[in-house]
C-alpha atoms as a PDB file:
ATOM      1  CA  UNK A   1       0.000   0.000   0.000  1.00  0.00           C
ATOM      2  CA  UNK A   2       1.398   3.351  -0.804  1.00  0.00           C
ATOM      3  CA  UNK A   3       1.422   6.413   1.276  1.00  0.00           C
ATOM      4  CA  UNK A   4      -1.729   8.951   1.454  1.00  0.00           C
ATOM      5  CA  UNK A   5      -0.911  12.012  -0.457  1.00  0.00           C
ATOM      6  CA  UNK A   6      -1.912  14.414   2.394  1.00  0.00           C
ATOM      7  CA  UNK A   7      -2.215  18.644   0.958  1.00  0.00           C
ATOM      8  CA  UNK A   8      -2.030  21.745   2.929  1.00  0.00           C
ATOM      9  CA  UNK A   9      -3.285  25.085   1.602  1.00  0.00           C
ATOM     10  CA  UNK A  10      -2.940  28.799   3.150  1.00  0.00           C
ATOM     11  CA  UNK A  11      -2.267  32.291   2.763  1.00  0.00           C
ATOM     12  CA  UNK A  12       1.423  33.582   3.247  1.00  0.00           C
ATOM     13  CA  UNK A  13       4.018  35.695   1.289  1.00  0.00           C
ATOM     14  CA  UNK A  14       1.327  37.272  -0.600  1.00  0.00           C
ATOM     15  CA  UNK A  15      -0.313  34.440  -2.399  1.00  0.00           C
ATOM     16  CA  UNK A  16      -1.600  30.661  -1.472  1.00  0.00           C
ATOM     17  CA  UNK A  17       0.928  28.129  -0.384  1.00  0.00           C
ATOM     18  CA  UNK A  18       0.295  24.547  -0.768  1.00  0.00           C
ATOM     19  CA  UNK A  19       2.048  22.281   0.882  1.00  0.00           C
ATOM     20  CA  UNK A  20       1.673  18.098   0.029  1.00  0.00           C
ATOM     21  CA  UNK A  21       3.359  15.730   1.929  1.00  0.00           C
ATOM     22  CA  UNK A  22       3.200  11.497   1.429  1.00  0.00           C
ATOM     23  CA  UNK A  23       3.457   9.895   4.333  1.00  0.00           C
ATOM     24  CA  UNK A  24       4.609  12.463   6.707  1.00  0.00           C
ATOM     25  CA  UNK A  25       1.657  13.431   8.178  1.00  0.00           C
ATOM     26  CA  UNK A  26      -0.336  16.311   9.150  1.00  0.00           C
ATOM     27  CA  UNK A  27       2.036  17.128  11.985  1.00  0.00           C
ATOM     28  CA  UNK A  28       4.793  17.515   9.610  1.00  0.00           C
ATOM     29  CA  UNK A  29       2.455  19.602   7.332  1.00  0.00           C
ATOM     30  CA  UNK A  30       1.492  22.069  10.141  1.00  0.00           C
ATOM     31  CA  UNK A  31       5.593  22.164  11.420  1.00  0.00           C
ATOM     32  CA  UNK A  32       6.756  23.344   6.901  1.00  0.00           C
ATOM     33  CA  UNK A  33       3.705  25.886   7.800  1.00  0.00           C
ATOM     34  CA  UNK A  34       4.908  27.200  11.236  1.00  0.00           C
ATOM     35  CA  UNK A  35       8.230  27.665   9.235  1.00  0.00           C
ATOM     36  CA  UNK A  36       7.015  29.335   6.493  1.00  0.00           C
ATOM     37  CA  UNK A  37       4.389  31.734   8.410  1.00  0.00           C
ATOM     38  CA  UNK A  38       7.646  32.710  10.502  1.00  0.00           C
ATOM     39  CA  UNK A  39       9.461  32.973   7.481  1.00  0.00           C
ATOM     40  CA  UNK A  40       7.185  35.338   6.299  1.00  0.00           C
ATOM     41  CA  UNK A  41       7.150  37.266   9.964  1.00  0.00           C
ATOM     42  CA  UNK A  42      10.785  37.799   9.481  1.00  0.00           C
ATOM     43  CA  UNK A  43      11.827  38.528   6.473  1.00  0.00           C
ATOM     44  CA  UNK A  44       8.652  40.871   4.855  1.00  0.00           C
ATOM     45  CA  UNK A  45       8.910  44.309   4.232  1.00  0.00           C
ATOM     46  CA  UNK A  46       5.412  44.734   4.820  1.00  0.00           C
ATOM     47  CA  UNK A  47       5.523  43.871   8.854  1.00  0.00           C
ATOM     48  CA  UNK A  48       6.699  46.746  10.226  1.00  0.00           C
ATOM     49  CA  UNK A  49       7.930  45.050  13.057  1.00  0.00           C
ATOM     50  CA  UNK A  50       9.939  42.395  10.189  1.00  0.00           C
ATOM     51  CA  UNK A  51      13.941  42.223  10.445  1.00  0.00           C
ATOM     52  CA  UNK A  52      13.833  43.259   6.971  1.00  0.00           C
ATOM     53  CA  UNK A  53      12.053  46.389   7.707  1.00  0.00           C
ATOM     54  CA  UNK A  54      14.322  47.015  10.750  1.00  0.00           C
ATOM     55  CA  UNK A  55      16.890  46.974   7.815  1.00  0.00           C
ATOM     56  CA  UNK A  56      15.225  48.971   5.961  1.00  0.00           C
ATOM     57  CA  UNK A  57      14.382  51.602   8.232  1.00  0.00           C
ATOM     58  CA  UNK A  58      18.266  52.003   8.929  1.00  0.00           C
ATOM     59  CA  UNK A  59      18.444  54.382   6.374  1.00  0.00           C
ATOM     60  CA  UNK A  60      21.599  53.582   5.537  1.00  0.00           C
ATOM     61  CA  UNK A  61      23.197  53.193   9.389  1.00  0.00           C
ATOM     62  CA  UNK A  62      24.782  49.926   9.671  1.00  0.00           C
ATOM     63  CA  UNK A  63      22.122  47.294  11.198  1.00  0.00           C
ATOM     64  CA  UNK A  64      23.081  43.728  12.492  1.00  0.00           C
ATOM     65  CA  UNK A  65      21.218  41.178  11.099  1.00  0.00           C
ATOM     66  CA  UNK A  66      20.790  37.803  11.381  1.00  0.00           C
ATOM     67  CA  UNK A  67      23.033  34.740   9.703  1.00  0.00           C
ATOM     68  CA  UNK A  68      19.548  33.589   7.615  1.00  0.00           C
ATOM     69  CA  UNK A  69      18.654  37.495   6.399  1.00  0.00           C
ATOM     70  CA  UNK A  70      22.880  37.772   5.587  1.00  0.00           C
ATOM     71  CA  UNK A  71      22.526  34.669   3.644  1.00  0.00           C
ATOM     72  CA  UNK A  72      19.709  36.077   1.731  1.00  0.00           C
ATOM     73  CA  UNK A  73      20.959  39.530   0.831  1.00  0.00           C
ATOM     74  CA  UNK A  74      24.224  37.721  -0.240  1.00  0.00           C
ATOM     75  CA  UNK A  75      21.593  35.618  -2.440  1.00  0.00           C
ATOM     76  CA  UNK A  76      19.988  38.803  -4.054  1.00  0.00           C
ATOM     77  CA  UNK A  77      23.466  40.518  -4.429  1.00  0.00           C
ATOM     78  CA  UNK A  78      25.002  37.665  -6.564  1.00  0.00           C
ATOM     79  CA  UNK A  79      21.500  37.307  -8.741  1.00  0.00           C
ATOM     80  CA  UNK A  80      21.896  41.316  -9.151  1.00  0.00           C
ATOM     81  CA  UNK A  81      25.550  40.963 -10.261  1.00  0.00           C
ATOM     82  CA  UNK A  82      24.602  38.078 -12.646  1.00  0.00           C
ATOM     83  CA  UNK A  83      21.997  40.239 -14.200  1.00  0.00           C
ATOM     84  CA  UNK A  84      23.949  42.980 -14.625  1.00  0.00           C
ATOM     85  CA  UNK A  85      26.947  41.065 -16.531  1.00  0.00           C
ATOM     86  CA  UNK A  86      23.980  39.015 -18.582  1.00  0.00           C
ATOM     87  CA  UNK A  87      22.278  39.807 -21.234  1.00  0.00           C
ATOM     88  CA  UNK A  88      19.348  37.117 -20.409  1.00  0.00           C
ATOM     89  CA  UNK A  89      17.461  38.583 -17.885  1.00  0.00           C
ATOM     90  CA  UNK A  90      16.677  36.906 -14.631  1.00  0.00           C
ATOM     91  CA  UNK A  91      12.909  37.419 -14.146  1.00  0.00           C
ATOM     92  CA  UNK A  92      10.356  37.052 -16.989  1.00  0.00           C
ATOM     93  CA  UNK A  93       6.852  36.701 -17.731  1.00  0.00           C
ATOM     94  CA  UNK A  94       4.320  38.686 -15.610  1.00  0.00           C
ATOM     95  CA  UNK A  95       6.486  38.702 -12.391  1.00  0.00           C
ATOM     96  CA  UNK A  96       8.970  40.998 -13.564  1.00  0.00           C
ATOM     97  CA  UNK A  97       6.844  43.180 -15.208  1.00  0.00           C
ATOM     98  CA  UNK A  98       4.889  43.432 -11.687  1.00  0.00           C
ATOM     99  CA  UNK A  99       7.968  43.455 -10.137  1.00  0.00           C
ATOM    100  CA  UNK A 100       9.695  46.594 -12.230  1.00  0.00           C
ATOM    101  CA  UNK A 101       5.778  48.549 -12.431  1.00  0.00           C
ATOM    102  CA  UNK A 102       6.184  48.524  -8.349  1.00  0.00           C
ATOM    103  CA  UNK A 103       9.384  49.473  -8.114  1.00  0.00           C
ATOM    104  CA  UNK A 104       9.516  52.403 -10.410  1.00  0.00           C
ATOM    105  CA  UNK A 105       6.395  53.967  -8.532  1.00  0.00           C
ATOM    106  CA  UNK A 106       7.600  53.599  -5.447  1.00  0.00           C
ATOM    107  CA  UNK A 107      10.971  55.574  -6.463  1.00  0.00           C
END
């Protein structure tokens, strides 16, 4: 007998997550939610209480961070650089147009 395909569905990081799982449970499932809710929690600019919007509101001032927010700005600084060298770009489709329309009327 195989394992029971077991799914998850809710609302985080803007959109709806599905999680599926075989064989692991819903304990597991609620646990890969936890993480991503906190995920979310720490790392959103739109929390204003969010390490990345502690960041952000530094204005500049040197702000220590944590090793997983370090890790992810390193991430985003090497896919920059890569874009910037390339001529494919990184993003297509509809999420870098959404992406570029807010970020040019925000500045």
């Amino acid at each position: 007998m195989s394992p029971e395909l077991q799914t998850r569905h809710f609302d985080a990081l803007g959109s709806t997550c599905e999680l599926l799982s075989l064989g692991s449970g819903q304990a597991a499932l609620e646990r890969c939610e936890r993480w991503v809710r906190d995920a979310e929690a720490r790392f959103t600019r739109f929390l204003p209480d969010s390490e990345l919007a502690g960041l952000n509101a530094g204005d500049g001032r040197y702000v220590p961070v944590s090793p997983e927010l370090f890790a992810m700005l390193e991430a985003a600084l090497w896919a920059f650089e890569g874009y910037r060298r390339s001529s494919q770009p990184v993003m297509t489709g509809h999420f870098a147009r959404d992406w570029w329309s807010r970020r040019t009327s925000t500045h």
